[in-house]
Protein backbone atom coordinates (compact mmCIF):
# COMPACT_ATOMS: atom_id res chain seq x y z
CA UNK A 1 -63.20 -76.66 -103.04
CA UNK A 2 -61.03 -76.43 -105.82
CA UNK A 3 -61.90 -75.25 -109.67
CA UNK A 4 -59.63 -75.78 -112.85
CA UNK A 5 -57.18 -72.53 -112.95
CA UNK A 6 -55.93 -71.83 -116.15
CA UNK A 7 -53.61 -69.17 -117.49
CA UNK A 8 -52.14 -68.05 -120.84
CA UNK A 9 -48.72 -66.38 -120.95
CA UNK A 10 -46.69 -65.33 -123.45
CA UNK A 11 -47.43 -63.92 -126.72
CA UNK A 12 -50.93 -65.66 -126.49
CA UNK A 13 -51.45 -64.39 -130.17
CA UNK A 14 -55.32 -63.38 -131.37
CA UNK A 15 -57.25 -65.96 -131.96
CA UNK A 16 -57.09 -67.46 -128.29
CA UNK A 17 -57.61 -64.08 -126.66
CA UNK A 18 -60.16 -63.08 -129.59
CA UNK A 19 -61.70 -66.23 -128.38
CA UNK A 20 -62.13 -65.26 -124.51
CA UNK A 21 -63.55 -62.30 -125.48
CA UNK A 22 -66.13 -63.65 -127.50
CA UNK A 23 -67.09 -65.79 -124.48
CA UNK A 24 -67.68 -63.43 -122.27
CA UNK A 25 -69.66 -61.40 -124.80
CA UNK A 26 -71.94 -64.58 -125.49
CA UNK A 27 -72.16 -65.64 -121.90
CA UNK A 28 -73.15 -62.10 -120.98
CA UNK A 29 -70.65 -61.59 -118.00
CA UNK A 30 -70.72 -58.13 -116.39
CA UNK A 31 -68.28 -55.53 -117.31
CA UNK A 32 -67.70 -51.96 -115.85
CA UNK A 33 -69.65 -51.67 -112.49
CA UNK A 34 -72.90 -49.40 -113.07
CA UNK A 35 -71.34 -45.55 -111.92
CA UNK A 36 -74.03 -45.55 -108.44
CA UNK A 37 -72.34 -48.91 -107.75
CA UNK A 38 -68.90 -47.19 -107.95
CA UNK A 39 -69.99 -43.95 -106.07
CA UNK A 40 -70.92 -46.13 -102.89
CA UNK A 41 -68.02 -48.20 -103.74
CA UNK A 42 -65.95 -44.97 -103.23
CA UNK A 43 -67.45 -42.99 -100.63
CA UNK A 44 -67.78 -46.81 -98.46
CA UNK A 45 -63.98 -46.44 -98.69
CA UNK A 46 -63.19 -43.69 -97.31
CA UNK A 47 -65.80 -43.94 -94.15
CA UNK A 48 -65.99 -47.92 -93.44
CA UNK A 49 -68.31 -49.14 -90.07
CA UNK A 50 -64.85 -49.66 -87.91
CA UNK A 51 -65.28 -52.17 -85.27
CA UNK A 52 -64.61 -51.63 -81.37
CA UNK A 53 -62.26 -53.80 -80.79
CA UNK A 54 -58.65 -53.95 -81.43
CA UNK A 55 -56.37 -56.65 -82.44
CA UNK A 56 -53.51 -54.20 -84.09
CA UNK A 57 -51.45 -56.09 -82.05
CA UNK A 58 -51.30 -59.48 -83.71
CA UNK A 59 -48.85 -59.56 -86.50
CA UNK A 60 -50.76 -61.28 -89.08
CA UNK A 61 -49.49 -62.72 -92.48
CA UNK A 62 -50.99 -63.17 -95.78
CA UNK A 63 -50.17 -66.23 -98.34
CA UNK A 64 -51.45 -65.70 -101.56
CA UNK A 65 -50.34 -65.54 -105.51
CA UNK A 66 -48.05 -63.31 -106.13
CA UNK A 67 -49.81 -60.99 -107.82
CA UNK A 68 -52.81 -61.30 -105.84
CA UNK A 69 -54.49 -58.35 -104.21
CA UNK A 70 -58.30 -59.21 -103.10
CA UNK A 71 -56.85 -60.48 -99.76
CA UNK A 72 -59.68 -62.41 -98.00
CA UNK A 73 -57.61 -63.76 -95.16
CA UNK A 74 -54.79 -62.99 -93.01
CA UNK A 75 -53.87 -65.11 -89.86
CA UNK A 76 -51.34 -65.66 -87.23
CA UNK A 77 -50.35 -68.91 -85.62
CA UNK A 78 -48.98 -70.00 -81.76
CA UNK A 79 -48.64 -72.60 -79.44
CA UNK A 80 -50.54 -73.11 -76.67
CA UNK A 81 -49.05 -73.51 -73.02
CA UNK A 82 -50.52 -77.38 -73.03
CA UNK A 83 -48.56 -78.42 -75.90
CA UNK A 84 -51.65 -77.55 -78.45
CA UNK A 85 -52.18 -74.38 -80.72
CA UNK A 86 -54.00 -71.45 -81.31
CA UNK A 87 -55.26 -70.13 -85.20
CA UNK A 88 -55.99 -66.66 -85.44
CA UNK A 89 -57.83 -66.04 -88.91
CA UNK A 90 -58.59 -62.57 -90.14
CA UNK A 91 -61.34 -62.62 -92.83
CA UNK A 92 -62.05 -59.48 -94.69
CA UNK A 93 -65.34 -57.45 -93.23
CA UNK A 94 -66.97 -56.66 -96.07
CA UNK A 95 -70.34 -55.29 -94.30
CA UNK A 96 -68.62 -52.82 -93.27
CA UNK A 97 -68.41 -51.34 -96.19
CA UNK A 98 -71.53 -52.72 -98.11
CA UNK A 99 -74.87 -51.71 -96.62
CA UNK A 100 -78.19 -54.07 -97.38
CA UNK A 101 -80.24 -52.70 -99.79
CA UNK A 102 -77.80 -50.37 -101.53
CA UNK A 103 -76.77 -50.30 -104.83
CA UNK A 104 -73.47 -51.87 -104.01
CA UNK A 105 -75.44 -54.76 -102.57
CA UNK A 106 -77.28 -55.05 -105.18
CA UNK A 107 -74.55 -55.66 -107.51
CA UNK A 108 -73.45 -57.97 -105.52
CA UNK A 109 -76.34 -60.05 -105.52
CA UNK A 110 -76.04 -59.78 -109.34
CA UNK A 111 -72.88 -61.07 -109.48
CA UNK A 112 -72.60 -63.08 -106.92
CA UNK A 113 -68.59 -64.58 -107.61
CA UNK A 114 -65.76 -63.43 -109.30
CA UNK A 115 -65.59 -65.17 -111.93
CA UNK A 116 -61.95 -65.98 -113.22
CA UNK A 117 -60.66 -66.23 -116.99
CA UNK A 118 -57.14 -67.35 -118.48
CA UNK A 119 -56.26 -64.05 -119.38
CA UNK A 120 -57.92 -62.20 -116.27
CA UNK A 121 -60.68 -61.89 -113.65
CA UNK A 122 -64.49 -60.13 -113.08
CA UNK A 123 -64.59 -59.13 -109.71
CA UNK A 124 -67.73 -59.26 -107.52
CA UNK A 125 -67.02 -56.30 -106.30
CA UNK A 126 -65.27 -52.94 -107.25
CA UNK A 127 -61.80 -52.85 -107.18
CA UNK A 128 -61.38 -49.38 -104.71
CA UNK A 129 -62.96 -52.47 -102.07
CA UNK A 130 -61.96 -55.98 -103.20
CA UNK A 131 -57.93 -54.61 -104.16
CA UNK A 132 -58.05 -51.63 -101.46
CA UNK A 133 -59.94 -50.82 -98.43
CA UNK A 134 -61.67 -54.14 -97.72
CA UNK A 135 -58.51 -56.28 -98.85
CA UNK A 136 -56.26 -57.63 -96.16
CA UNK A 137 -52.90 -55.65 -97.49
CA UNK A 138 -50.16 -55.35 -95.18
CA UNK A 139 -49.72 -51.54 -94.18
CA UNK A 140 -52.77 -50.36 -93.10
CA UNK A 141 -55.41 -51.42 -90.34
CA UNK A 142 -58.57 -52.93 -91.41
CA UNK A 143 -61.99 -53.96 -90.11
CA UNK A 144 -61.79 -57.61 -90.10
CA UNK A 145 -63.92 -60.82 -88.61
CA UNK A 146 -61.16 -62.17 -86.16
CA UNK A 147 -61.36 -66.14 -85.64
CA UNK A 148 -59.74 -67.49 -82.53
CA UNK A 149 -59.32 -71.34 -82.86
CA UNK A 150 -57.94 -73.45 -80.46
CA UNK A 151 -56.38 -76.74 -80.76
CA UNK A 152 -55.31 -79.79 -78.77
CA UNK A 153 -52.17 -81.20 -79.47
CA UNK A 154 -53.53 -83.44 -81.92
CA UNK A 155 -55.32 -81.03 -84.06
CA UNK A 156 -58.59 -80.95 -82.54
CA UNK A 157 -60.47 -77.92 -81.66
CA UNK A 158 -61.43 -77.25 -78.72
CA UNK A 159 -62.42 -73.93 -78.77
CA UNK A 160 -63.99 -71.50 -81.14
CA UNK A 161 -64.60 -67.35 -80.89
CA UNK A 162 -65.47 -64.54 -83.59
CA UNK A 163 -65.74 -61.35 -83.06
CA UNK A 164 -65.27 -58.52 -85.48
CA UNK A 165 -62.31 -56.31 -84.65
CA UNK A 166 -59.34 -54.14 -86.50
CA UNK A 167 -56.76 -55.81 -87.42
CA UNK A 168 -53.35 -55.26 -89.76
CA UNK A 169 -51.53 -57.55 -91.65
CA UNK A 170 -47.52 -57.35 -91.66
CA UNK A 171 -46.60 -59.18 -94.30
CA UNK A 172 -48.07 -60.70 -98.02
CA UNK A 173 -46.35 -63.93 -98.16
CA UNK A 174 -46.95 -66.36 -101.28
CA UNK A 175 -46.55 -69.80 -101.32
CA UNK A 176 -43.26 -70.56 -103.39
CA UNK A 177 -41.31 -68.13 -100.72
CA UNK A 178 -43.54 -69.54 -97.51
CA UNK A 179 -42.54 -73.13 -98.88
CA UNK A 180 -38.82 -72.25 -99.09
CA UNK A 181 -38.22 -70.81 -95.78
CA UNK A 182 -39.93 -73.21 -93.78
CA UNK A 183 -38.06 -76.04 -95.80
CA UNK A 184 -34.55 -74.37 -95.34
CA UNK A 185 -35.57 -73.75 -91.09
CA UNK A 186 -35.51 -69.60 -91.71
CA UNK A 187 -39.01 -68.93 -91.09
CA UNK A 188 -40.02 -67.16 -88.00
CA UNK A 189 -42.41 -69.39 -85.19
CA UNK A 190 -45.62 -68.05 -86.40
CA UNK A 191 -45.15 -68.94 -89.98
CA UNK A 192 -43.13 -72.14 -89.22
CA UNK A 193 -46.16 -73.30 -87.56
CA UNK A 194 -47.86 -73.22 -90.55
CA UNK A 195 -46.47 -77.00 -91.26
CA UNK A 196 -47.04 -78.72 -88.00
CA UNK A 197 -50.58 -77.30 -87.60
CA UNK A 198 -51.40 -78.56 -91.21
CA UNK A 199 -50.07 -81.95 -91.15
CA UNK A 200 -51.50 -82.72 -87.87
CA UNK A 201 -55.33 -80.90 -89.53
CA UNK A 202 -54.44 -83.54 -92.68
CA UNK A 203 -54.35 -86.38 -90.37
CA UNK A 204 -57.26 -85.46 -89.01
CA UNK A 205 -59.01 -85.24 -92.32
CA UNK A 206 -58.15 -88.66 -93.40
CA UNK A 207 -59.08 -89.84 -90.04
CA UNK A 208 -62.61 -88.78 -91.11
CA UNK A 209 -62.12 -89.76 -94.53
CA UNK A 210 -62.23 -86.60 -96.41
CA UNK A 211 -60.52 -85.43 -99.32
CA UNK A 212 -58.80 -82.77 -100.29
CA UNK A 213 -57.68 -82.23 -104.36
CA UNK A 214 -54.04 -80.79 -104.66
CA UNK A 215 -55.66 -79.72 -108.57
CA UNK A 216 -52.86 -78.52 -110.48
CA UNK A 217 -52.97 -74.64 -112.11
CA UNK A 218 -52.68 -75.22 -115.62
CA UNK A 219 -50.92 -72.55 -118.33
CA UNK A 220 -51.21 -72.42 -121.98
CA UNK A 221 -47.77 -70.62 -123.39
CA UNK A 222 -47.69 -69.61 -126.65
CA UNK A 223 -44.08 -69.73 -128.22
CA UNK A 224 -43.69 -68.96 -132.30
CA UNK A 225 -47.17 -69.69 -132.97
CA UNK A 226 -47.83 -72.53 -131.01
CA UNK A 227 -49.08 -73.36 -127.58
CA UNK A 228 -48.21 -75.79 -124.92
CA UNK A 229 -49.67 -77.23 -122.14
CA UNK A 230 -47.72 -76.92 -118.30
CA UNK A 231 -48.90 -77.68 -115.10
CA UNK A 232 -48.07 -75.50 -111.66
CA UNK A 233 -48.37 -78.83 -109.30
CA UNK A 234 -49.57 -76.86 -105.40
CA UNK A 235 -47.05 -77.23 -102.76
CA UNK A 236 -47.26 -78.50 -99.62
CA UNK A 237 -47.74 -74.95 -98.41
CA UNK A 238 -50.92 -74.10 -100.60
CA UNK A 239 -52.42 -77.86 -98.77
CA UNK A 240 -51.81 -76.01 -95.04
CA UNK A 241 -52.86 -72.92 -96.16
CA UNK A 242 -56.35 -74.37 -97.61
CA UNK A 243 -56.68 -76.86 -94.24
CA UNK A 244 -56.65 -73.53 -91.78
CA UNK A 245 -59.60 -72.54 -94.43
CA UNK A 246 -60.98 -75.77 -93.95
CA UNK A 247 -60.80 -75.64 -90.39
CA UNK A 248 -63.00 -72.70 -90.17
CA UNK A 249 -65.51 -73.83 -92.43
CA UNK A 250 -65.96 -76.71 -90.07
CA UNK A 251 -66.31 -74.38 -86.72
CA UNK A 252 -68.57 -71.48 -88.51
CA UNK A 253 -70.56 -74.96 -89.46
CA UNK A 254 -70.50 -75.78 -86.16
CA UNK A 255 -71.53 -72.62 -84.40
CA UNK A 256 -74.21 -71.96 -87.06
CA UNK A 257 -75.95 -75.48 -85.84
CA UNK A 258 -75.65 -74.80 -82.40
CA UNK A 259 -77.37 -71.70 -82.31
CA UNK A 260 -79.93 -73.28 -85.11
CA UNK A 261 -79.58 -71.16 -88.03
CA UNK A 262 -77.41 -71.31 -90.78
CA UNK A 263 -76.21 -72.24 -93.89
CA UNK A 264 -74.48 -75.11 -95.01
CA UNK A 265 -72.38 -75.92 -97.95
CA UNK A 266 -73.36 -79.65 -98.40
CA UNK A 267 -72.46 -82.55 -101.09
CA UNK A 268 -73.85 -86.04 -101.57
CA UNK A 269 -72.05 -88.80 -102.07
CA UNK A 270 -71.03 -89.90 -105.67
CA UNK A 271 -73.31 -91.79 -107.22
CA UNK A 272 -71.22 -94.92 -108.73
CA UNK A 273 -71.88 -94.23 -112.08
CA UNK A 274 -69.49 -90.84 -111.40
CA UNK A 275 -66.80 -92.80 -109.72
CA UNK A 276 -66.92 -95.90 -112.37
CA UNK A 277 -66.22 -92.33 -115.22
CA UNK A 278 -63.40 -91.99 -113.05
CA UNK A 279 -61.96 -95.77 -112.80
CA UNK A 280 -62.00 -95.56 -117.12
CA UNK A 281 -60.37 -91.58 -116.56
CA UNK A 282 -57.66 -93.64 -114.54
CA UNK A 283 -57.67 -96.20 -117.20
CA UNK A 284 -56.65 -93.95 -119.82
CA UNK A 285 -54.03 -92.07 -118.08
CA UNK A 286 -52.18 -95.80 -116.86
CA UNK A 287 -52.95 -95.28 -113.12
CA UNK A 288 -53.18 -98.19 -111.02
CA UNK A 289 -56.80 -98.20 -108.95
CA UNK A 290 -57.24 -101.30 -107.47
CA UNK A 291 -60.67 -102.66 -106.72
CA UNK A 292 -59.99 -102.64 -103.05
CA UNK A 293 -59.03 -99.17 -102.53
CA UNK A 294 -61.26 -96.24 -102.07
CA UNK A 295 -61.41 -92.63 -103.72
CA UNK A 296 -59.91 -91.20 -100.85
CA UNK A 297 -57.18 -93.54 -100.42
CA UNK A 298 -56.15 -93.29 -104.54
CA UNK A 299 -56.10 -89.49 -104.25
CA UNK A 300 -53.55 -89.30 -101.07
CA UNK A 301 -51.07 -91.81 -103.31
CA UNK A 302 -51.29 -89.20 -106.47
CA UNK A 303 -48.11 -86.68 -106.92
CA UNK A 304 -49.65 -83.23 -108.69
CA UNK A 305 -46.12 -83.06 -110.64
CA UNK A 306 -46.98 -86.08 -112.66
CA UNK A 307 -48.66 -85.01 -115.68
CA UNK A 308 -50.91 -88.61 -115.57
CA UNK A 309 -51.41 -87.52 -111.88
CA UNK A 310 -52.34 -84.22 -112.36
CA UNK A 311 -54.36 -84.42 -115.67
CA UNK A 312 -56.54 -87.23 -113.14
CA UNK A 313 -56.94 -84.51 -110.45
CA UNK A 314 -58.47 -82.04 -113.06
CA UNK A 315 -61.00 -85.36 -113.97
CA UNK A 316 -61.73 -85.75 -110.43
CA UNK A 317 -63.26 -81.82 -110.20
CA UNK A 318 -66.42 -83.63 -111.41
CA UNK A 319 -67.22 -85.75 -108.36
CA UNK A 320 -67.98 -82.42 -106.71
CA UNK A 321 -70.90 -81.90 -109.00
CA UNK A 322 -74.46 -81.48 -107.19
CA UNK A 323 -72.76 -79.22 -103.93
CA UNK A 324 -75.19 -77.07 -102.86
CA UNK A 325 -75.84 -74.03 -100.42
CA UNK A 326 -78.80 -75.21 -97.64
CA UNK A 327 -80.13 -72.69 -95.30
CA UNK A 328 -81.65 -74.24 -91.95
CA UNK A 329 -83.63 -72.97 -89.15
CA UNK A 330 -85.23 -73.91 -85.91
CA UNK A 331 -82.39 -75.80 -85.67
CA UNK A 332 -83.80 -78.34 -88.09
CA UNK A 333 -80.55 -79.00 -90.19
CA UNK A 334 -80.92 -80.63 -93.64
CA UNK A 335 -80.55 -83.57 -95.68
CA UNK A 336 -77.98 -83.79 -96.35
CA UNK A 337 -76.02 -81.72 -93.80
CA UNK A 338 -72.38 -82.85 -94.69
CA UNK A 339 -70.41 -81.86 -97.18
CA UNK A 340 -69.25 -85.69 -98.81
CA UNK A 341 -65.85 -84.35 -99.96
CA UNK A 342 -64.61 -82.43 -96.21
CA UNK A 343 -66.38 -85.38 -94.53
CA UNK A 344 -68.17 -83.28 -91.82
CA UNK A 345 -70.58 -80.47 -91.73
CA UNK A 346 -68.97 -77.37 -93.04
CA UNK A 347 -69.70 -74.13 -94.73
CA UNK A 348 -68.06 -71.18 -97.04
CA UNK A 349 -66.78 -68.23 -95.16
CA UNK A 350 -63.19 -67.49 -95.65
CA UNK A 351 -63.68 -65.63 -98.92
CA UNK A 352 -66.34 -62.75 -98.84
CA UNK A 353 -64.25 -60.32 -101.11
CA UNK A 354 -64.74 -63.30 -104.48
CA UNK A 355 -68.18 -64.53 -102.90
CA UNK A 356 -71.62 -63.50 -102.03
CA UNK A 357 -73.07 -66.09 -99.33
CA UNK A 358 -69.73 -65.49 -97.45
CA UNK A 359 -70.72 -62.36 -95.93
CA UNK A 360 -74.00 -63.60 -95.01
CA UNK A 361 -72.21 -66.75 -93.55
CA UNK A 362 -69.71 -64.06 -91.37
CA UNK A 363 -72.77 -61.99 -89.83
CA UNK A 364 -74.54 -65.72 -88.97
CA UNK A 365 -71.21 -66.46 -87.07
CA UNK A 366 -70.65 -63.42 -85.36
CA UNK A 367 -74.54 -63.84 -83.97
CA UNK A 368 -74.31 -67.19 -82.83
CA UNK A 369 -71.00 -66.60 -80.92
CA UNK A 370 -72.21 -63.46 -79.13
CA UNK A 371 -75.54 -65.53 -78.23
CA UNK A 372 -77.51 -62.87 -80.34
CA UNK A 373 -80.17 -63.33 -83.43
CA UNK A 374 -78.93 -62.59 -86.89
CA UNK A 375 -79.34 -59.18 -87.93
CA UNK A 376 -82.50 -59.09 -90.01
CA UNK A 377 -81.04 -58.65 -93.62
CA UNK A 378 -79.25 -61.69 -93.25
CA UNK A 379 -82.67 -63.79 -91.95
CA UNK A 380 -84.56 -61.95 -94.96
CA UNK A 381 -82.05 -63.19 -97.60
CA UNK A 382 -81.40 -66.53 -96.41
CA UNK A 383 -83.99 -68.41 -98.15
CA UNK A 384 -82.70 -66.74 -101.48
CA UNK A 385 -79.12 -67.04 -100.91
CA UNK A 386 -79.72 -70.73 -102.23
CA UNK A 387 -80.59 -69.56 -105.67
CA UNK A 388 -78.21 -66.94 -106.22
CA UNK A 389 -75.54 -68.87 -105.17
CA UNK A 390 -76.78 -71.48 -107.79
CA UNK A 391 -77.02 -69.25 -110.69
CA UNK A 392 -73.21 -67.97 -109.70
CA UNK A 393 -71.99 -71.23 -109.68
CA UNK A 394 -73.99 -72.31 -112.90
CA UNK A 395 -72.44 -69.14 -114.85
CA UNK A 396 -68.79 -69.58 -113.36
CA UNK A 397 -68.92 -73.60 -114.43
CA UNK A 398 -70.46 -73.23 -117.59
CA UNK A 399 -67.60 -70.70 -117.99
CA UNK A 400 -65.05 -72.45 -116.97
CA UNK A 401 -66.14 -75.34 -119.12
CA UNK A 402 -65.90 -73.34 -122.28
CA UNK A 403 -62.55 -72.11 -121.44
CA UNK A 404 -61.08 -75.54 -120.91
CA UNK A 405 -62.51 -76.33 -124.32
CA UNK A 406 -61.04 -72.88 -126.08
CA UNK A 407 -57.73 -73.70 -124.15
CA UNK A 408 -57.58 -77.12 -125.40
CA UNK A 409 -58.37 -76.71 -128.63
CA UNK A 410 -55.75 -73.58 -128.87
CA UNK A 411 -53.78 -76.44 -127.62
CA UNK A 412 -54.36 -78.69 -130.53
CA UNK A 413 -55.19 -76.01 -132.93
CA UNK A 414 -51.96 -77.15 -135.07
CA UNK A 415 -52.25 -80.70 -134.79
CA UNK A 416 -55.31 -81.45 -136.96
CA UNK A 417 -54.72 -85.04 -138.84
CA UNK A 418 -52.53 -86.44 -136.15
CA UNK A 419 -53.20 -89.57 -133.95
CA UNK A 420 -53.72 -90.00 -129.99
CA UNK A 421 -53.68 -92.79 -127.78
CA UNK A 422 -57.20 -92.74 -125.94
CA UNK A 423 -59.92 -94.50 -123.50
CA UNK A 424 -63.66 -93.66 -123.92
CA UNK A 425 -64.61 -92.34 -120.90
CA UNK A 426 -67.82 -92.10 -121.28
CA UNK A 427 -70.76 -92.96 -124.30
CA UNK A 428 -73.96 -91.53 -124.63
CA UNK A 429 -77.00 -93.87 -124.38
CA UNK A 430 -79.11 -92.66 -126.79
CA UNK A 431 -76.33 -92.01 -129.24
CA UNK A 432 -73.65 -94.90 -128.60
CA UNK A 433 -71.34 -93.77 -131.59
CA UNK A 434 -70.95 -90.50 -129.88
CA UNK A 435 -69.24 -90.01 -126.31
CA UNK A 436 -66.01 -88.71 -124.58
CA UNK A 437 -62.41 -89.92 -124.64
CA UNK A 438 -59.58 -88.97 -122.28
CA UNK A 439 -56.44 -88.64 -124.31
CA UNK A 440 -52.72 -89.71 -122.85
CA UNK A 441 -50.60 -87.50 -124.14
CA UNK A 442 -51.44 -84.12 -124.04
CA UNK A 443 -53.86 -84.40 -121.64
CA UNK A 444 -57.07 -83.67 -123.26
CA UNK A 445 -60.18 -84.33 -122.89
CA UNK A 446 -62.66 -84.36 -126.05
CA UNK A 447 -65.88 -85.33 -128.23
CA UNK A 448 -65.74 -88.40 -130.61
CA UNK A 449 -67.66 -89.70 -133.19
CA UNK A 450 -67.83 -92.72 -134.90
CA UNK A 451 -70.07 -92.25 -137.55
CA UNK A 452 -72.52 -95.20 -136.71
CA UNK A 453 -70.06 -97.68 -135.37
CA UNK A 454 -70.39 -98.56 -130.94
CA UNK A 455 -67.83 -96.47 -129.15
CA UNK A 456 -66.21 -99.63 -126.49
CA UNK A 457 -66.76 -97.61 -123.29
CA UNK A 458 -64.18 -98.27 -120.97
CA UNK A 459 -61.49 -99.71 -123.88
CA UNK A 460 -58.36 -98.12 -125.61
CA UNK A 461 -58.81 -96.03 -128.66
CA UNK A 462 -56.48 -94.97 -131.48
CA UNK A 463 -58.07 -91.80 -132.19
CA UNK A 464 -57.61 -88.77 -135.26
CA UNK A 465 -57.86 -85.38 -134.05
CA UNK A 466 -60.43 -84.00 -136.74
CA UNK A 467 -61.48 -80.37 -135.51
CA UNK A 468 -59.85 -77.96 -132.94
CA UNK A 469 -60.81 -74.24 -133.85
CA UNK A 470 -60.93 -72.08 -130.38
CA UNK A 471 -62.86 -69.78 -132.19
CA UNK A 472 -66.08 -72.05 -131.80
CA UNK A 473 -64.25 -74.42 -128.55
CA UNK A 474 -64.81 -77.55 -130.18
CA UNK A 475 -62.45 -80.33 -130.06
CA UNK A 476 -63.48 -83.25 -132.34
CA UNK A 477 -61.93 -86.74 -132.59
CA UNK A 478 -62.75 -89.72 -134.45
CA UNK A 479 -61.58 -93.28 -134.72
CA UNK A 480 -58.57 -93.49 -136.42
C-alpha cells in the first residue's frame, strides 16, 4: 500500500538538505553496511544458489521509475486459448544470495526496509545485490521466484503455480513511456495486455469493495531561493502495474492458508472517528462527500491531477494506520485475516529487494505449492517476523512524518506573517485550543494554537502562519 513520496529537485539550497541530514542523524538510520556485511554481499554475487529450472525463454519486462534499479519484479503477459489470460510474475530471489544466519541476514533483520528520503534512499540491502545481481535488470539471467497466474475472462484466477527458476528480463520499461505506447496502439501484445488485464483486476476490486489510493508523488523545487510545491498525479499504467502486485498478494495469501502456514498482511476496519478526520479533511479542501456514499465509492470519483484531489489522497494514507504482519499456523488463521483496504486476505511478497518479511513470504509460497514444509529458518523466524516488521514500519513512518513536516515548512519557510484559508481537522481533548488544520491553498497540513480560546473542530479558519523553520520541522499556525 502506498506511502507519501516526496522529492526535492533543483538547487534545493542548505538548509532543507542540512535539514535531512540532521534527521537521519537524530533518528539513527543506518549508513555504510558493516565491511563482513559487504564481503558476503560480494562474494554472494558472484556464486548465487541458481535454480534448476529455466524460464530464459519468456521475454519479461520491467516498469519502474526511471531511474530505478532495485528491480523486484519483472513479468510477461498472454492470452489464454479460452478467451482468459495468463500473468507471469518474476520476483527477485533474494535467498539465493542471502544465507540464514549470516551476517548479510543479519543486517537485514536490522534493517528490515529501505527506507526512502526526498533527497535519496537507505537500502536494506547492499547495493552489489539490491542494484546488481539480485535486481531484475534486463541483460543478464537471474534466479527468480516465477508466478504463473491464470485468469478467466473476467479476471478471476483460476489457477496459481510458483516455482523458483532463471529467468531474464528484456526490457526496463517505466510508466510515462508504457502509458504512451499503449495509448497511441504501438505497444507489442504482451505489454498491451497490461490495460485489459488491469481494468478487468479493477473491476474486480470494486466488486469486493476494496480500495486502491492513486497517492500522488510530491516534489519540492527550489527556484531563486524559494520552494514550491508540485504533484506527479500516477497514471493509469502505475494502477495496472500495482493490481498484477495486488493480484499476487491475494494468491501467495491464498496458498499460504491452504497449506496452513503463513503470514498475512492484515488491516481493520476504520474506526469512525478516522473516517469522520477525513469528512472535515474533505471539508477543507471543498470536496463534495455526501452522507450516502462510502470511502470506497468517494475515492474512485477523485482525479490525482487535482491539487484538492490529490492533497485528499495524501490525508487518506492515515486510514491505513494499525496494518499489521500476522503469522498463522495449524491452519488456524487470525483475527483479523483480511486486509480492510484490498478487501480479501492478502499478503506482501512482490518486493523482497526493499523488504524483509518478503523473502520469508516467497520461501512459504514456494513450500505450499510444491506440497512441502517450510524450510526451517523460515518456521524459526516466523513468530519474530511480526516485530521486526513493526519496528521497520515504526522507523520508516516516523520518518516519513518528519520529512513531510521539514518539506512543508521549507515550503512555507518564506511566508511567515501571511494568512491561509483553513478547517480544523482535528482538536485535542485534553488541550482544545491546540489541534490540526488542513490548509487550502498550498496544501499543508499543520499545528495551531489558540492561546486559550476552543479551536471549532470541523469549521473554517482564517489562520496566520507563525513558525516554519525546517531546521526544527515545525509548522505553527494561529488564528488570525
Amino acid at each position: 500500500m502506498p506511502r507519501r513520496h516526496i522529492h526535492v529537485t533543483g538547487a534545493a539550497q542548505a538548509p532543507l538538505r542540512a535539514a535531512l541530514r540532521a534527521l537521519r542523524t537524530e533518528l539513527a538510520i543506518p549508513d555504510a553496511f558493516p565491511p563482513a556485511v559487504l564481503a558476503e554481499a560480494e562474494a554472494a554475487a558472484k556464486a548465487p544458489r541458481l535454480p534448476d529450472h529455466d524460464a530464459t525463454d519468456i521475454p519479461f519486462f520491467t516498469i519502474d521509475p526511471p531511474t530505478s534499479t532495485d528491480l523486484d519484479q519483472a513479468m510477461h503477459l498472454a492470452r489464454r486459448a479460452d478467451g482468459g489470460y495468463r500473468v507471469h510474475y518474476a520476483i527477485a530471489d533474494v535467498a539465493a544470495f542471502v544465507t540464514p544466519g549470516s551476517a548479510l541476514d543479519a543486517e537485514a533483520h536490522r534493517r528490515v526496509l529501505t527506507l526512502y528520503f526526498p533527497d535519496g534512499k537507505v537500502p536494506l540491502h547492499p547495493a552489489v545485490l539490491s542494484e546488481g545481481a539480485a535486481s531484475l535488470l534486463p541483460g543478464d539471467p537471474r534466479p527468480a521466484l516465477l508466478w504463473r497466474i491464470d485468469l478467466d475472462a473476467e479476471g478471476r484466477r483460476v489457477a496459481t503455480d510458483v516455482r523458483r527458476a532463471l529467468v531474464r528480463s528484456r526490457a526496463k520499461l517505466d510508466y510515462a513511456g508504457v502509458q504512451a505506447q499503449i495509448d497511441a496502439g504501438t505497444a507489442e501484445e504482451p505489454l498491451a495486455l497490461l490495460r485489459p488485464i488491469g481494468r478487468l483486476l479493477e473491476a474486480r476490486e470494486i466488486e469486493r469493495d476494496g480500495v486502491s489510493l492513486s497517492v500522488p508523488e510530491q516534489e519540492i523545487v527550489e527556484t531563486d531561493g524559494s520552494y514550491s510545491l508540485h504533484y506527479r498525479a500516477p497514471l493509469p499504467a502505475d494502477g495496472w502495474n500495482a493490481q498484477i502486485s495486488l493480484l499476487t498478494g491475494m494468491a501467495a495469501a491464498d496458498l499460504m492458508i491452504a497449506a496452513g502456514t503463513g503470514i498475512l498482511r492484515t488491516l481493520p476496519t476504520a474506526p469512525d472517528g478516522a473516517v469522520a478526520r477525513l469528512r472535515r479533511s474533505a471539508t477543507a479542501l471543498g470536496i463534495e462527500w455526501p452522507h450516502h456514499v462510502s470511502y470506497a465509492e468517494l475515492i474512485r470519483t477523485l482525479d490525482p491531477r487535482d491539487g484538492r484531489h490529490a492533497a485528499f489522497l495524501q490525508d487518506c494514507t492515515t486510514l491505513l494506520r494499525g496494518s499489521d504482519y500476522t503469522p498463522f499456523t495449524g491452519g488456524v488463521l487470525p483475527t483479523p485475516s483480511v486486509h480492510a483496504a484490498v478487501a480479501d486476505e492478502y499478503t506482501h511478497c512482490t518486493a523482497p529487494l526493499r523488504r524483509l518479511v518478503d523473502r520469508y513470504t516467497g520461501e512459504l509460497c514456494l513450500a505450499a505449492a510444491a506440497g512441502e514444509a517450510p524450510p526451517e529458518w523460515v518456521l524459526g523466524a516466523l513468530e519474530g517476523l511480526p516485530e521486526d516488521m513493526a519496528r521497520g514500519s515504526r522507523l520508516a513512518s516516523k520518518a516519513e512524518r518528519a520529512c513531510v513536516d521539514i518539506v512543508e515548512a521549507a515550503l512555507l519557510s518564506n511566508r511567515i506573517g501571511e494568512t491561509f484559508d483553513s478547517v480544523v481537522v482535528d482538536v485535542k481533548e485534553q488541550e482544545p485550543d491546540v489541534g490540526t488544520v488542513h490548509l487550502r491553498d498550498p496544501a499543508v497540513i499543520g499545528r495551531v494554537e489558540a492561546d486559550g480560546a476552543p479551536l471549532p473542530l470541523g469549521e473554517r479558519l482564517r489562520v496566520r502562519l507563525t513558525q516554519a523553520d525546517p531546521g526544527t520541522a515545525k509548522v505553527l499556525f494561529a488564528p488570525a
